[in-house]
C-alpha atoms as a PDB file:
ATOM      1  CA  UNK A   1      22.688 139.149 245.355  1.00  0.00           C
ATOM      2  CA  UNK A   2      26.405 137.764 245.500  1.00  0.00           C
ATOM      3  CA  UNK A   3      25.569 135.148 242.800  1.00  0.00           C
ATOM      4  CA  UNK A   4      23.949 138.858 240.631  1.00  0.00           C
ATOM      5  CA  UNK A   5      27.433 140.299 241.569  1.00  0.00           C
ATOM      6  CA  UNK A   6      29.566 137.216 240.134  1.00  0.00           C
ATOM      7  CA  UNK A   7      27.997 136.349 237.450  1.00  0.00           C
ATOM      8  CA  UNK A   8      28.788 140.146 236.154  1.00  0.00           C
ATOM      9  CA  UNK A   9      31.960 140.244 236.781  1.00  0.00           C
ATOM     10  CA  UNK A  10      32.807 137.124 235.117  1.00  0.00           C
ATOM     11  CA  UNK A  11      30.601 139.088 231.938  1.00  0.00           C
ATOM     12  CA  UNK A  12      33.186 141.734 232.432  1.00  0.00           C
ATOM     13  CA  UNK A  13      35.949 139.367 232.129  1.00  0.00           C
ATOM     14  CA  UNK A  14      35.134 137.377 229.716  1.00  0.00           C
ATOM     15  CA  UNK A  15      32.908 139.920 227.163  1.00  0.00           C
ATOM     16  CA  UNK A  16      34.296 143.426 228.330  1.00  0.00           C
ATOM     17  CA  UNK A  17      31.425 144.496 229.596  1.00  0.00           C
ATOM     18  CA  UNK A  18      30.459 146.531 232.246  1.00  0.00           C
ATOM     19  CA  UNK A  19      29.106 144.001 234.731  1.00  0.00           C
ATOM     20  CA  UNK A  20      31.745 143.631 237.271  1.00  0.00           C
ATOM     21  CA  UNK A  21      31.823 147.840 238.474  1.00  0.00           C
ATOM     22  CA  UNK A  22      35.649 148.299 238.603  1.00  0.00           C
ATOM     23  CA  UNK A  23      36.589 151.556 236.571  1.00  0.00           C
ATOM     24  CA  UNK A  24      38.509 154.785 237.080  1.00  0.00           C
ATOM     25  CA  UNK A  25      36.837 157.477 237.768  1.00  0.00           C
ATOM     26  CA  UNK A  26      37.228 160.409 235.084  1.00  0.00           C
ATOM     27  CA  UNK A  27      37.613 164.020 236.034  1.00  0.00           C
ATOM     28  CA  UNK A  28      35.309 166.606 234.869  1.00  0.00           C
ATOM     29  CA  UNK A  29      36.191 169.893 234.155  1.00  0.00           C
ATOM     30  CA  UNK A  30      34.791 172.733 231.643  1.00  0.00           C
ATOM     31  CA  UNK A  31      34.544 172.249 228.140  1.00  0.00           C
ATOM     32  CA  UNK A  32      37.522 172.534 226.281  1.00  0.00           C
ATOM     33  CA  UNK A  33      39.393 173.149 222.530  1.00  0.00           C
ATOM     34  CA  UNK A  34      39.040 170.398 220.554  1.00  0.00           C
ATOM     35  CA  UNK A  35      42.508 169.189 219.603  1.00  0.00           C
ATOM     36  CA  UNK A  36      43.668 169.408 215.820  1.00  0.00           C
ATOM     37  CA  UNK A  37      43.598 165.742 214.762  1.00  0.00           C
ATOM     38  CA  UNK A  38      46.372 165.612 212.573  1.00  0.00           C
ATOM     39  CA  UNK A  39      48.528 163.152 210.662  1.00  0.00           C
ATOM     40  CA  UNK A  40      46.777 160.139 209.055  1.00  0.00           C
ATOM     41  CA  UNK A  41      42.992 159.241 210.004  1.00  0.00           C
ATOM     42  CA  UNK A  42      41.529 155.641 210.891  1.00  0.00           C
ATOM     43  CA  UNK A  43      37.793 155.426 211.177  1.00  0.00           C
ATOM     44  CA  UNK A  44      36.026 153.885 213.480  1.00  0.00           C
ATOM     45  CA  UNK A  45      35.135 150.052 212.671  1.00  0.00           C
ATOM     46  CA  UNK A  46      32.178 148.281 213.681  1.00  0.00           C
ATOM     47  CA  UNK A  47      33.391 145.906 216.289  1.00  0.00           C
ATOM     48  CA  UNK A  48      33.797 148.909 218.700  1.00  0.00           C
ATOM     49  CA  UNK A  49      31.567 148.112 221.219  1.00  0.00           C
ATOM     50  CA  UNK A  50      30.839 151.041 224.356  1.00  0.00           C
ATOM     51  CA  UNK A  51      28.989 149.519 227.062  1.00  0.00           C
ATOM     52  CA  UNK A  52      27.690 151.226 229.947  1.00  0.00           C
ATOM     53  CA  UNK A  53      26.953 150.253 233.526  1.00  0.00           C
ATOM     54  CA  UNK A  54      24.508 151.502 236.139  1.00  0.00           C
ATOM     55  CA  UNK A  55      23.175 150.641 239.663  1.00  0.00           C
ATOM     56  CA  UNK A  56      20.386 151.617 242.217  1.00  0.00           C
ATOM     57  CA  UNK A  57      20.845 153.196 245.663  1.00  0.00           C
ATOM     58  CA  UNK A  58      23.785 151.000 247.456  1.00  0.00           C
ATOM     59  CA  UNK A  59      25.215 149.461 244.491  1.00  0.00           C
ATOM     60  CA  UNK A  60      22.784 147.267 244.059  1.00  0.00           C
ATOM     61  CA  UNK A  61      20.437 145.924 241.244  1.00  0.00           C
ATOM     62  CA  UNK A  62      23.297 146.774 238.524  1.00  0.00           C
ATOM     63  CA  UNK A  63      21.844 147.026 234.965  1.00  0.00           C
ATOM     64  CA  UNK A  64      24.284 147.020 232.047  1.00  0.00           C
ATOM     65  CA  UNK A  65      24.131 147.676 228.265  1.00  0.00           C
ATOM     66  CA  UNK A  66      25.143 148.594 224.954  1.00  0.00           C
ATOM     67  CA  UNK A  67      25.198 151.597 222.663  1.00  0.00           C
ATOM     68  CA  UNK A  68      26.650 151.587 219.144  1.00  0.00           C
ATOM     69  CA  UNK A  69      29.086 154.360 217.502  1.00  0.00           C
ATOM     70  CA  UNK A  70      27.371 155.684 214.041  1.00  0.00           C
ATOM     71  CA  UNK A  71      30.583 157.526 212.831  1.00  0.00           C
ATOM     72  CA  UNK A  72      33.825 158.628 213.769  1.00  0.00           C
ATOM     73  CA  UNK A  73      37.469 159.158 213.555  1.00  0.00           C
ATOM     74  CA  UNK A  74      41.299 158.843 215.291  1.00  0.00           C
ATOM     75  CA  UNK A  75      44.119 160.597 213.954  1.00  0.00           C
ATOM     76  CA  UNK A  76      47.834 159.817 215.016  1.00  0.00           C
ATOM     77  CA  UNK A  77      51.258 161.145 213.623  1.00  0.00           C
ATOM     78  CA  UNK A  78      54.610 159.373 214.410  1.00  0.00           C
ATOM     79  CA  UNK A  79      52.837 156.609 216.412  1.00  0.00           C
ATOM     80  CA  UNK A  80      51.045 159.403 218.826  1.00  0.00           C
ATOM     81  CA  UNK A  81      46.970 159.950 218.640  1.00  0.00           C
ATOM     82  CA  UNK A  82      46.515 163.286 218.261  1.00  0.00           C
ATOM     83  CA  UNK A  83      42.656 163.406 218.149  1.00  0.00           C
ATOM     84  CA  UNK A  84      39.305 162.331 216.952  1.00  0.00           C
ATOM     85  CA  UNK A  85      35.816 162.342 217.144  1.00  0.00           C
ATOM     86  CA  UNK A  86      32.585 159.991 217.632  1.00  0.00           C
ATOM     87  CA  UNK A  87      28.961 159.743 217.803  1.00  0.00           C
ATOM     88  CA  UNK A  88      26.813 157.685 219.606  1.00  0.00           C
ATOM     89  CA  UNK A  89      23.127 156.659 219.169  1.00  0.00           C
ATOM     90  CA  UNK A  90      20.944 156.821 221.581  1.00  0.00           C
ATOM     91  CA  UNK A  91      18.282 155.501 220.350  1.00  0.00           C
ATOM     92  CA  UNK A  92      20.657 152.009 219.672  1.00  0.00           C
ATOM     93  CA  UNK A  93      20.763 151.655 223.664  1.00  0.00           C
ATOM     94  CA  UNK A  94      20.256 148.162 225.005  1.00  0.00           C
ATOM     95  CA  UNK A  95      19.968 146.988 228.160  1.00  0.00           C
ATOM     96  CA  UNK A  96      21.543 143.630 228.830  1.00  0.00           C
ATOM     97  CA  UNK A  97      18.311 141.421 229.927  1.00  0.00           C
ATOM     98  CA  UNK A  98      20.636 139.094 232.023  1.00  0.00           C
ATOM     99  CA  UNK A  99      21.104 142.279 234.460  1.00  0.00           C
ATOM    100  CA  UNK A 100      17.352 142.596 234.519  1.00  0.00           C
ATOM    101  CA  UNK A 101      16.348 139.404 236.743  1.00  0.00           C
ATOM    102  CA  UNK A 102      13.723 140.785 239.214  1.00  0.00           C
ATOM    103  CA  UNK A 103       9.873 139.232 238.756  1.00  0.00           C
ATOM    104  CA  UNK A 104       7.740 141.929 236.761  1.00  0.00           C
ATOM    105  CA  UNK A 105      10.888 143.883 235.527  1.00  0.00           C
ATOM    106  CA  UNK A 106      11.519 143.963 232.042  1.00  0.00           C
ATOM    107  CA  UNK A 107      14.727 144.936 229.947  1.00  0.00           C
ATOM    108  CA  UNK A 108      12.576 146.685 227.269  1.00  0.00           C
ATOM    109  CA  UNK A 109      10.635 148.778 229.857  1.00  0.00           C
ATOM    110  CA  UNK A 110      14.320 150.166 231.283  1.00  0.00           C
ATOM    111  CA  UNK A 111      15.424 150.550 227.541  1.00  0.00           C
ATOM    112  CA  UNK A 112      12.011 152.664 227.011  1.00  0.00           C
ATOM    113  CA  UNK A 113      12.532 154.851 230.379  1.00  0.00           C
ATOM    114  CA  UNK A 114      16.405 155.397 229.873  1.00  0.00           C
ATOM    115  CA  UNK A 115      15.235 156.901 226.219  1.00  0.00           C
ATOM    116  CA  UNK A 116      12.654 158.770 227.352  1.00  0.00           C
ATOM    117  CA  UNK A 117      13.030 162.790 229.142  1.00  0.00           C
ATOM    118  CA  UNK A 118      13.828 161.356 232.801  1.00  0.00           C
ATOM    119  CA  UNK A 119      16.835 160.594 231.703  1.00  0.00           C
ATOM    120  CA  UNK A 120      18.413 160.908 227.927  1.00  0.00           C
ATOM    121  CA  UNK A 121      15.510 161.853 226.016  1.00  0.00           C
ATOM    122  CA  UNK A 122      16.514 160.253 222.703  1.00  0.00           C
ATOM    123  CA  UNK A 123      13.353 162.197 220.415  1.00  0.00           C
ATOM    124  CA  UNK A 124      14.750 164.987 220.978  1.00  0.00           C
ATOM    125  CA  UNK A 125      18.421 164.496 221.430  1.00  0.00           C
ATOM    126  CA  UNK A 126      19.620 161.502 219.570  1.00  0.00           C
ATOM    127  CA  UNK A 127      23.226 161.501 219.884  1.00  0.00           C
ATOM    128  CA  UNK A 128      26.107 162.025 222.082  1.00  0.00           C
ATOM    129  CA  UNK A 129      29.568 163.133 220.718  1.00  0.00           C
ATOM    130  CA  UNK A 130      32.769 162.963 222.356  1.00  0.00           C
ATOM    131  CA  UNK A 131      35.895 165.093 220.550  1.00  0.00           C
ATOM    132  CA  UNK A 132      39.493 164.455 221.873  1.00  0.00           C
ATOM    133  CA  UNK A 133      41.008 167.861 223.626  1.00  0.00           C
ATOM    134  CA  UNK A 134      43.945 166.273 224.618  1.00  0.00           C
ATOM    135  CA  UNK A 135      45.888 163.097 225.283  1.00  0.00           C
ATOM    136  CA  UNK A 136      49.047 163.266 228.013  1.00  0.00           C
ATOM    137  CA  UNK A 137      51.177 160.295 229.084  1.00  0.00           C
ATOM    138  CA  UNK A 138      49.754 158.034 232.153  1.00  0.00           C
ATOM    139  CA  UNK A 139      52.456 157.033 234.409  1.00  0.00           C
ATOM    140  CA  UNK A 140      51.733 153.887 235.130  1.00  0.00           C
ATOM    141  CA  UNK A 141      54.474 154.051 238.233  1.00  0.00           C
ATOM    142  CA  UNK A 142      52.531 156.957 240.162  1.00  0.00           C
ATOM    143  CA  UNK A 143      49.068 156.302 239.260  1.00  0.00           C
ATOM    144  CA  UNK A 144      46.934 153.283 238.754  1.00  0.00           C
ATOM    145  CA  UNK A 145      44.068 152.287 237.010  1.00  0.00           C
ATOM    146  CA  UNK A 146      41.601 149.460 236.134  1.00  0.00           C
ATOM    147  CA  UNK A 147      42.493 149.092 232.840  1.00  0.00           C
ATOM    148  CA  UNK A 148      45.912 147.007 232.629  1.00  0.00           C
ATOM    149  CA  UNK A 149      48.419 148.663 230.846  1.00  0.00           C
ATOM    150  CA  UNK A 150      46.785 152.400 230.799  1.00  0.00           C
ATOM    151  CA  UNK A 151      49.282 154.040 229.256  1.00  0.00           C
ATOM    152  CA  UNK A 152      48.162 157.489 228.044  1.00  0.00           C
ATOM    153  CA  UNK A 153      45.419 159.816 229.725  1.00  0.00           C
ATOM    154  CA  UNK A 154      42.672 160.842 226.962  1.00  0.00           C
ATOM    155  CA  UNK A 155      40.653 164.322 227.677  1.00  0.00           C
ATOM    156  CA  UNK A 156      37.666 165.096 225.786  1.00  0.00           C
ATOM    157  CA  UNK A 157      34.450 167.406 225.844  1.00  0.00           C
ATOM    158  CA  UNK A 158      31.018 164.234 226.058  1.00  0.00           C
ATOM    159  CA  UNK A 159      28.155 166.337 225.460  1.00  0.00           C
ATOM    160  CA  UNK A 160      24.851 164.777 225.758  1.00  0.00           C
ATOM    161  CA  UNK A 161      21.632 166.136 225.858  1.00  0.00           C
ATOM    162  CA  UNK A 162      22.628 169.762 225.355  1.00  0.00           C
ATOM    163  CA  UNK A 163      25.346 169.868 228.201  1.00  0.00           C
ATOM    164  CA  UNK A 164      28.961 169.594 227.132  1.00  0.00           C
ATOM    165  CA  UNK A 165      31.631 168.668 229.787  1.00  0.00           C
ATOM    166  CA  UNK A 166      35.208 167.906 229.485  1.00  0.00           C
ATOM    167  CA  UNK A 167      36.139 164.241 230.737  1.00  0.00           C
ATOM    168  CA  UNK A 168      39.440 163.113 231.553  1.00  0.00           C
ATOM    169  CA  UNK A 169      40.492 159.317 231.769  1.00  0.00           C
ATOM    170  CA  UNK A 170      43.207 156.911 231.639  1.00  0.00           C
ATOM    171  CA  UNK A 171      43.276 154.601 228.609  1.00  0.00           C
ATOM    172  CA  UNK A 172      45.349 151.764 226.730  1.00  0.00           C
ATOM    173  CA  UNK A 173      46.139 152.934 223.584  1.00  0.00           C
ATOM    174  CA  UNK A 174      48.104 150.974 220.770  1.00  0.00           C
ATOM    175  CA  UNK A 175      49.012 151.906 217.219  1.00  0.00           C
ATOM    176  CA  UNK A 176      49.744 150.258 214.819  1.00  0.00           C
ATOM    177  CA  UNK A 177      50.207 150.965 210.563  1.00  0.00           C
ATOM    178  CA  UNK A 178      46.633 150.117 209.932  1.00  0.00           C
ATOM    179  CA  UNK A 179      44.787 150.043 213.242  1.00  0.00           C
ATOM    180  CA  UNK A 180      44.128 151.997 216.586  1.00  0.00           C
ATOM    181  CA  UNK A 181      43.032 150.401 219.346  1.00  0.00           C
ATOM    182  CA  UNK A 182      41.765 152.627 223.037  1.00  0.00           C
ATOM    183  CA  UNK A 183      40.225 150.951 225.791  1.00  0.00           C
ATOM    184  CA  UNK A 184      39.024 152.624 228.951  1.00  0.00           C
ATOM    185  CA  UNK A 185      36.599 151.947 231.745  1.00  0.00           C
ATOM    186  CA  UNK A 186      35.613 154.853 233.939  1.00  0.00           C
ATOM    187  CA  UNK A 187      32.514 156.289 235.748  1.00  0.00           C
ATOM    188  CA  UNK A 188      31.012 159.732 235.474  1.00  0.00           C
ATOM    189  CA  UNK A 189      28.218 161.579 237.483  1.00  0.00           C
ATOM    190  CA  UNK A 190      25.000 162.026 235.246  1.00  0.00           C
ATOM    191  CA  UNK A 191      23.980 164.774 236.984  1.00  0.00           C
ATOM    192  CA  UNK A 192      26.792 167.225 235.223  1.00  0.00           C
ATOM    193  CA  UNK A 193      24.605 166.637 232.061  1.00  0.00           C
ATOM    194  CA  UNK A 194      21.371 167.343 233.562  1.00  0.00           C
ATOM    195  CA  UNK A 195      20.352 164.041 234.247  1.00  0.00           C
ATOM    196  CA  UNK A 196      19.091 164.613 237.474  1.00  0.00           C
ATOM    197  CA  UNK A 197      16.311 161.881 237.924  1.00  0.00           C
ATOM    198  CA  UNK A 198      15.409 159.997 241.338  1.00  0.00           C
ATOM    199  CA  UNK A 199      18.191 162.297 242.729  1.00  0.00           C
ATOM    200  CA  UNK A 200      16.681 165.536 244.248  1.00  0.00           C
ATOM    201  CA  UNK A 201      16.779 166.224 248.046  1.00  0.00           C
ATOM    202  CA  UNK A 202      19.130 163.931 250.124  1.00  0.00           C
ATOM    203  CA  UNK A 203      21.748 161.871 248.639  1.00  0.00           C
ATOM    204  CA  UNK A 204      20.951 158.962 251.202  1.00  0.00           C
ATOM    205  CA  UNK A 205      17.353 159.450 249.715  1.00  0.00           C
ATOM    206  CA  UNK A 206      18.419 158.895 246.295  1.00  0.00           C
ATOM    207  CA  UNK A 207      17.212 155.189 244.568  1.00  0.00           C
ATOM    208  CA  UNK A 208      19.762 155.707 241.591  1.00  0.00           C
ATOM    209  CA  UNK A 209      23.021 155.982 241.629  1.00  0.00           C
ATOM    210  CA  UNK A 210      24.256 159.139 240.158  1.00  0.00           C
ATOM    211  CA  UNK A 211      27.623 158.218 238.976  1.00  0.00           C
ATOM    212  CA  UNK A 212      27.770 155.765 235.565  1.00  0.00           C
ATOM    213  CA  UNK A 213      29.962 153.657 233.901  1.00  0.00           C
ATOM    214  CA  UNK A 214      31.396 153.643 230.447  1.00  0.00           C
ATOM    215  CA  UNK A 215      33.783 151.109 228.563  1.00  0.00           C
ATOM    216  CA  UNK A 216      35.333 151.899 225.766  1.00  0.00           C
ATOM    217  CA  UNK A 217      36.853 149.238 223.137  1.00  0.00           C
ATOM    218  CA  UNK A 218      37.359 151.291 220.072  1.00  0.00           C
ATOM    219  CA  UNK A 219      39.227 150.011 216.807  1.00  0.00           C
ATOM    220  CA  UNK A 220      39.841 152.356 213.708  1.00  0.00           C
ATOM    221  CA  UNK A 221      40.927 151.307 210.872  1.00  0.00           C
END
């Protein structure tokens, strides 16, 4: 289990992903106005990656994966972001087979039950969408975070299924003439979108973690 643990945070290190656990953990509050995104607009490029992170009961047997962004835009004026919008498929989640190492357990079996209605329910809801609300300054000298250099806190309303919820995190965001860049790395609990499998009765009964991880690298051009 210590060699399982190692071997994903050195993924996280060296391929962002969400192997090694360590992420802030976002605050949740009601759904919220979506911001005016004004000034000019970048879309989102293709090497954005979000990656996502999950364990069982304890921490342990961490799976990890992908999911790609089908559309979306970032605005900024006078060097600021001001707002934006994404989509994510569903249907395009992956789970990392390296974080799948038990004997009988397959990676396409998870990918299969994580689509299915225990959990996301891709047939009938394909997408998730995440609009910018608002986006503050992180002070760096009162608070801290995983992600080095966090310098702005990014609120937004993530619906999935057909729950919305308004997330707030800490994020590094640069930019630049011709790109934006944001990177996060913060957990949420599932169960505020109704994904409430293999958690009913006692928590110390539960064999999946409720709480999930998401990293963000997102470039718009």
């Amino acid at each position: 289990m210590r060699k399982l643990f190692f071997s994903a945070a050195i993924a996280s290190i060296v391929l962002a992903s969400c192997g090694g656990g360590n992420a802030d953990k976002a605050n949740t509050s009601s759904e919220q106005a979506v911001a005016a995104a004004t000034g000019k607009k970048f879309v989102i490029a293709d090497t954005s990656v979000v990656r996502w992170r999950a364990t069982h009961k304890g921490g342990l047997n961490p799976r990890w994966g992908t999911l790609k962004i089908t559309n979306g835009t970032i605005s900024a004026d006078s060097g600021n972001v001001t707002g934006g919008t994404f989509t994510v498929d569903i249907n395009s989640l992956q789970v990392d087979s390296a974080s799948v190492t038990e004997a009988g357990k397959k990676a396409s079996d998870l990918e299969k039950h994580l689509k299915s209605p225990d959990f996301f329910d891709a047939a009938k809801y394909p997408a998730a969408k995440f609009e910018i609300t608002k986006v503050d300054i992180f002070d760096s000298t009162k608070n801290q975070s995983a992600i080095a250099g966090a310098n702005h806190l990014i609120s937004g309303n993530l619906t999935i299924k057909d729950s919305t919820i308004n997330i707030t995190f800490p994020a590094k965001i640069t930019v630049a003439d011709d790109n934006i860049n944001i990177v996060a790395s913060f957990t949420v609990d599932r169960t505020s979108w109704g994904l409430t499998y293999a958690t009913k009765g006692s928590a110390a009964d539960w064999l999946i973690s409720k709480d999930f991880q998401i990293d963000l690298n997102l470039n718009a051009k």
